[in-house]
Protein backbone atom coordinates (compact mmCIF):
# COMPACT_ATOMS: atom_id res chain seq x y z
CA UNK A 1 -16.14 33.44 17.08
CA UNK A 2 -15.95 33.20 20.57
CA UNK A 3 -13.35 35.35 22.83
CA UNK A 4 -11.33 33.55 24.71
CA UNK A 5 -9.12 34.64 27.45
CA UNK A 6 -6.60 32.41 29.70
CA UNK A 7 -4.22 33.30 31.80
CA UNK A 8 -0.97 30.96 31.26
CA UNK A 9 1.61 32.35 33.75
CA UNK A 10 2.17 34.75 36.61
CA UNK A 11 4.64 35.32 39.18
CA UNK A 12 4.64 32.61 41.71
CA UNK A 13 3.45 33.73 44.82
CA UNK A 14 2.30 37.37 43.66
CA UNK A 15 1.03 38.58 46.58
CA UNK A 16 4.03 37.69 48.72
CA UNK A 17 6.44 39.50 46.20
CA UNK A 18 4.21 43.08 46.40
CA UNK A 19 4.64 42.95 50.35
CA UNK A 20 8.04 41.74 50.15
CA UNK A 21 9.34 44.83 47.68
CA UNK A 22 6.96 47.20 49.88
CA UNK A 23 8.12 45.95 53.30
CA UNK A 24 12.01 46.34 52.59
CA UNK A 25 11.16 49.96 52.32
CA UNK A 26 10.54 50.30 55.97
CA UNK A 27 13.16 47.38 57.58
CA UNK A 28 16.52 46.59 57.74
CA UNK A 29 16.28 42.92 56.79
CA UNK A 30 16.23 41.89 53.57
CA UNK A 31 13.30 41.19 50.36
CA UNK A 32 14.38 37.29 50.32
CA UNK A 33 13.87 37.06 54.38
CA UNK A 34 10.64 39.63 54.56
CA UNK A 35 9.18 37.05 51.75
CA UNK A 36 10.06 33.67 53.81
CA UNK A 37 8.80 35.14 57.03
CA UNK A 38 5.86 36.97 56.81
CA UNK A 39 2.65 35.33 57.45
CA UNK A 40 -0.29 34.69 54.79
CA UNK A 41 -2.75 36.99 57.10
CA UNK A 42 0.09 39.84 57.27
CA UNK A 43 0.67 39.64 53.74
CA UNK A 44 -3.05 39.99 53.10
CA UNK A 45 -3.57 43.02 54.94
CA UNK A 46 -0.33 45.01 53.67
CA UNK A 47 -1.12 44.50 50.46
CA UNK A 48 -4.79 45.79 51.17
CA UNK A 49 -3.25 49.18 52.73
CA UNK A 50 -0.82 48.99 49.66
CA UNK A 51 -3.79 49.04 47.08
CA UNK A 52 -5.86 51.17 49.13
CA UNK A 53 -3.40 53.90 49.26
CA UNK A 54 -2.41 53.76 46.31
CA UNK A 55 1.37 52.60 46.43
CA UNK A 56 1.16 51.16 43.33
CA UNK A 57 5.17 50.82 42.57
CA UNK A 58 5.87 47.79 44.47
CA UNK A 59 3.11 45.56 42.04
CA UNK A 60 5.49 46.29 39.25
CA UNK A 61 7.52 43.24 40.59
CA UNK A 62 4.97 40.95 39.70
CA UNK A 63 3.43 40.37 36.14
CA UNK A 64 0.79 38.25 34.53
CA UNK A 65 0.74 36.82 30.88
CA UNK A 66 -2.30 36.12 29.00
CA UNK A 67 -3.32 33.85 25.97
CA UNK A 68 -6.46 35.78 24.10
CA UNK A 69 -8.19 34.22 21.06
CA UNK A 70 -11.03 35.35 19.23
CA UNK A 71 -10.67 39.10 19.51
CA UNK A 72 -10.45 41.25 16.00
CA UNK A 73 -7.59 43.73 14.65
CA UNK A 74 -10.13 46.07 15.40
CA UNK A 75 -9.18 45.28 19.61
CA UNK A 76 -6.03 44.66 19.01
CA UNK A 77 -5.49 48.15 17.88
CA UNK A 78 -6.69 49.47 20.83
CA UNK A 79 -4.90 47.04 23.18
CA UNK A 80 -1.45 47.75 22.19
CA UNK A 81 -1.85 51.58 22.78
CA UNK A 82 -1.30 50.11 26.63
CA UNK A 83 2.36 50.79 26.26
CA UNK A 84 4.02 48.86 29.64
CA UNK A 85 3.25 45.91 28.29
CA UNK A 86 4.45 42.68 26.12
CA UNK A 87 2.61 41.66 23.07
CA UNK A 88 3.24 38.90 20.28
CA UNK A 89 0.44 38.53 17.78
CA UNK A 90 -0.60 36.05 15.04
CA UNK A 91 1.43 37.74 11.92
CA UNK A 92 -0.89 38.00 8.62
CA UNK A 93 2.24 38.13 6.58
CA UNK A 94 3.42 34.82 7.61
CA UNK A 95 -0.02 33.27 8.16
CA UNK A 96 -2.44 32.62 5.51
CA UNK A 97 -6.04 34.37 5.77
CA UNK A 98 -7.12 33.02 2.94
CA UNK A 99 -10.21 31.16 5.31
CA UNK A 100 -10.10 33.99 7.57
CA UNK A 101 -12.69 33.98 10.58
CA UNK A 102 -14.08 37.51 11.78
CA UNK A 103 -15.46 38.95 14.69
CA UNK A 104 -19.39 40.59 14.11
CA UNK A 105 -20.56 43.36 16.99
CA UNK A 106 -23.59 43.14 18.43
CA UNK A 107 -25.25 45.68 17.10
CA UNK A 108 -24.52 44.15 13.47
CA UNK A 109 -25.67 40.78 14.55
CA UNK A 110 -28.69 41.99 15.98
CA UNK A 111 -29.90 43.66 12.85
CA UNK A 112 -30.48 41.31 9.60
CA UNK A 113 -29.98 44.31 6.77
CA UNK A 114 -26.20 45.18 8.75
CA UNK A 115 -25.73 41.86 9.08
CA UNK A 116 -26.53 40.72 5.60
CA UNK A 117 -24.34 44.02 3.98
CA UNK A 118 -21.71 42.53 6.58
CA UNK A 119 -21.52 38.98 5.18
CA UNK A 120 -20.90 40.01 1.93
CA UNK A 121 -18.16 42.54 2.80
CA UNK A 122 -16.77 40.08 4.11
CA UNK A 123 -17.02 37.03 1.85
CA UNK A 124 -16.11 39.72 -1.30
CA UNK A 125 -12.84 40.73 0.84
CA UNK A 126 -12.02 36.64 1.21
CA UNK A 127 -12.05 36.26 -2.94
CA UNK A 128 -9.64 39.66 -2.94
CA UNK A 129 -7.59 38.11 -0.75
CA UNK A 130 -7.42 34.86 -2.40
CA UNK A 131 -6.65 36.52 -5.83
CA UNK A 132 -4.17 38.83 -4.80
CA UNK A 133 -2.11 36.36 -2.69
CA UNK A 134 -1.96 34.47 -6.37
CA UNK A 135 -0.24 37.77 -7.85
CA UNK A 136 1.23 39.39 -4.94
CA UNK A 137 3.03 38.70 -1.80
CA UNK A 138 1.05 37.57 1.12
CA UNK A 139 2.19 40.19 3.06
CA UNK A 140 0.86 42.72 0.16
CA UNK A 141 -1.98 40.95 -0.04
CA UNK A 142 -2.93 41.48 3.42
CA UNK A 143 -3.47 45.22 2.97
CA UNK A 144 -7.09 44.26 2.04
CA UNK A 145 -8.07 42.24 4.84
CA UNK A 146 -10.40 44.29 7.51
CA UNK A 147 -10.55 45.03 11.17
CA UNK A 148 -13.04 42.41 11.79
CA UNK A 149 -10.38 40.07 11.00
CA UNK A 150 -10.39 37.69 14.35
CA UNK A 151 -6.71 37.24 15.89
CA UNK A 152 -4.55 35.82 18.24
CA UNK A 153 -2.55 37.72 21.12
CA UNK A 154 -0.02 37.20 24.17
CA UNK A 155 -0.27 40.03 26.50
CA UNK A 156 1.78 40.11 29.56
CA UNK A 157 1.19 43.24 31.70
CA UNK A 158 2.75 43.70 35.05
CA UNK A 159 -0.10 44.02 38.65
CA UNK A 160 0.23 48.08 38.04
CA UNK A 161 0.19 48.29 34.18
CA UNK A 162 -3.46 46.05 35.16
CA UNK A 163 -4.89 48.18 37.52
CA UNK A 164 -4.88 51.32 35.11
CA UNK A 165 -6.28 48.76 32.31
CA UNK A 166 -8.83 48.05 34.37
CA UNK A 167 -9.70 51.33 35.64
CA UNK A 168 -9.95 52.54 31.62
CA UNK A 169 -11.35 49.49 29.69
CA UNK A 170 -13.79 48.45 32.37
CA UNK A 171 -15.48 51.95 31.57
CA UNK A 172 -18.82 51.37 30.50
CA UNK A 173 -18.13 54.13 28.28
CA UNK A 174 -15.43 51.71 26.96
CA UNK A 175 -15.74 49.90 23.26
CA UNK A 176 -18.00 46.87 23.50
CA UNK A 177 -15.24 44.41 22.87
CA UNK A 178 -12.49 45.20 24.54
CA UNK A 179 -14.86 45.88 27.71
CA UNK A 180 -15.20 42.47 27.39
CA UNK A 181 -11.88 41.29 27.50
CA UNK A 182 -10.67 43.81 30.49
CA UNK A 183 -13.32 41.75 32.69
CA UNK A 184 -12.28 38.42 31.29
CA UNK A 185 -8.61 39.17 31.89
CA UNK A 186 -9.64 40.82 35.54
CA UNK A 187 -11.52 37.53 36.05
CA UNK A 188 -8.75 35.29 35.64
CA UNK A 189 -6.13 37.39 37.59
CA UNK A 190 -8.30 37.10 40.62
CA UNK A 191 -8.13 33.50 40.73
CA UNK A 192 -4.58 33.91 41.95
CA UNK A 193 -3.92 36.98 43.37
CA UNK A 194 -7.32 38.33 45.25
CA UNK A 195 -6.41 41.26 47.13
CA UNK A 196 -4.04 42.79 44.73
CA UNK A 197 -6.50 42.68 42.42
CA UNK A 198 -9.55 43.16 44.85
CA UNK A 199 -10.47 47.45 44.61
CA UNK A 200 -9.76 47.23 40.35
CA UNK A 201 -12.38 48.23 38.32
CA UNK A 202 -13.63 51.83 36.87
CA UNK A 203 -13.58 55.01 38.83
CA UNK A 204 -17.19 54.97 39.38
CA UNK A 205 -16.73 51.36 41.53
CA UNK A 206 -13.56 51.77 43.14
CA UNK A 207 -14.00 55.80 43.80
CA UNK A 208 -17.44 56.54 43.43
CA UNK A 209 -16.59 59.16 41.28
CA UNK A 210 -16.97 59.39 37.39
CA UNK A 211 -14.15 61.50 35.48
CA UNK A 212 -15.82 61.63 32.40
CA UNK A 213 -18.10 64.87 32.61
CA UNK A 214 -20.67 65.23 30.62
CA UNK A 215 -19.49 62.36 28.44
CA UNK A 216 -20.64 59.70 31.93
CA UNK A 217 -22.91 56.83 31.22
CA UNK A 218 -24.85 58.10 34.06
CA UNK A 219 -24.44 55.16 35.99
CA UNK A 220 -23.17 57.02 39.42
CA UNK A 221 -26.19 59.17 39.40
CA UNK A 222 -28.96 56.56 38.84
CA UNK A 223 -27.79 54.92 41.65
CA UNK A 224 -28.20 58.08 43.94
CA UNK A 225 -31.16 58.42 42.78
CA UNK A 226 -32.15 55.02 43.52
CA UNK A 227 -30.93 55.82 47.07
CA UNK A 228 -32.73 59.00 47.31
CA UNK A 229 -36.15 57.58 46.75
């Protein structure tokens, strides 16, 4: 199944509300005049030196709420350990699995003897499930069901809570799938808020610098090399 990953509501004008919050910190008018007055090219640029220097506490005042499909329990686990955030998933005690989809990696797909062990896993865990949700409650039942299992989320994460998602998911060194969803969700926020989201990314593209030691990707350093030749 395919991921899917839309964003269905922000705060209006998101851009204007960071500069507004930051601004009132330095004048004597106040947040509701800063916001009708200041002009788009102002706002651009303060929210630029904002980002750039790392004033991150005025993008708290401005949130973004996603709808992701087609993303396993095996993502989900890792997504929720992002603790300033909202969540509401699909329940598998109060929906039935019983014709449960899944979510394969890669490397499983890529490979017919994984892939064929896979398959059966999985089809031998859908008659479990059937026959225990005859004799059991469903949400006993569920107990069996695996990480592969695909599922539904709402995520709503406010501009700051983003940036550090970013900065840790969009790690190569990152798991495969939720990689994938940190630069579907970045995607979509830059559709309507472009500068606060423009220096987001891992270290190694916003700083130039990898903090992973010896456990890098290597990335930073093939690139010097490239440089040096």
């Amino acid at each position: 199944m395919n991921m899917h990953v839309e964003l269905i509501a922000w705060t209006p004008h998101p851009e204007r509300t960071v500069a507004a919050a930051a601004r009132l910190c330095y004048s004597p008018a106040s947040a509701a005049e800063i916001a009708r007055t200041m002009d788009p090219e102002k706002i651009e640029a303060f929210v630029a030196k904002l980002v750039e220097m790392g004033h991150q506490s005025p993008l708290e005042h401005v949130s973004f709420t996603f709808a992701i499909d087609g993303v396993s329990r095996a993502l989900s686990h890792q997504l929720v350990r992002h603790r300033i955030a909202s969540y509401s998933q699909k329940s598998q005690r109060y929906v039935d699995e019983k014709e449960f989809t899944w979510i394969m990696p890669p490397s499983i797909k890529k490979n017919a003897a994984a892939k064929k062990l896979f398959e059966a896993q999985i089809e031998s865990i859908r008659q479990c499930y059937a026959q225990l949700c005859a004799i059991v409650p469903r949400e006993d039942a569920r107990y069996i069901l695996p990480n592969a299992c695909e599922t539904k989320i709402v995520v709503t994460m406010n501009a700051r809570s983003l940036l550090h998602f970013f900065r840790v998911r969009c790690c190569r060194r990152a798991q495969w799938e939720i990689r994938r969803l940190a630069e579907a969700m970045l995607a979509e926020v830059r559709t309507v808020a472009p500068e606060l989201f423009r220096i987001a990314g891992p270290p190694c593209e916003t700083d130039k610098i990898c903090p992973e030691g010896e456990m890098s990707c290597g990335r930073l350093q093939k690139e010097e090399d490239k440089k040096g030749r």
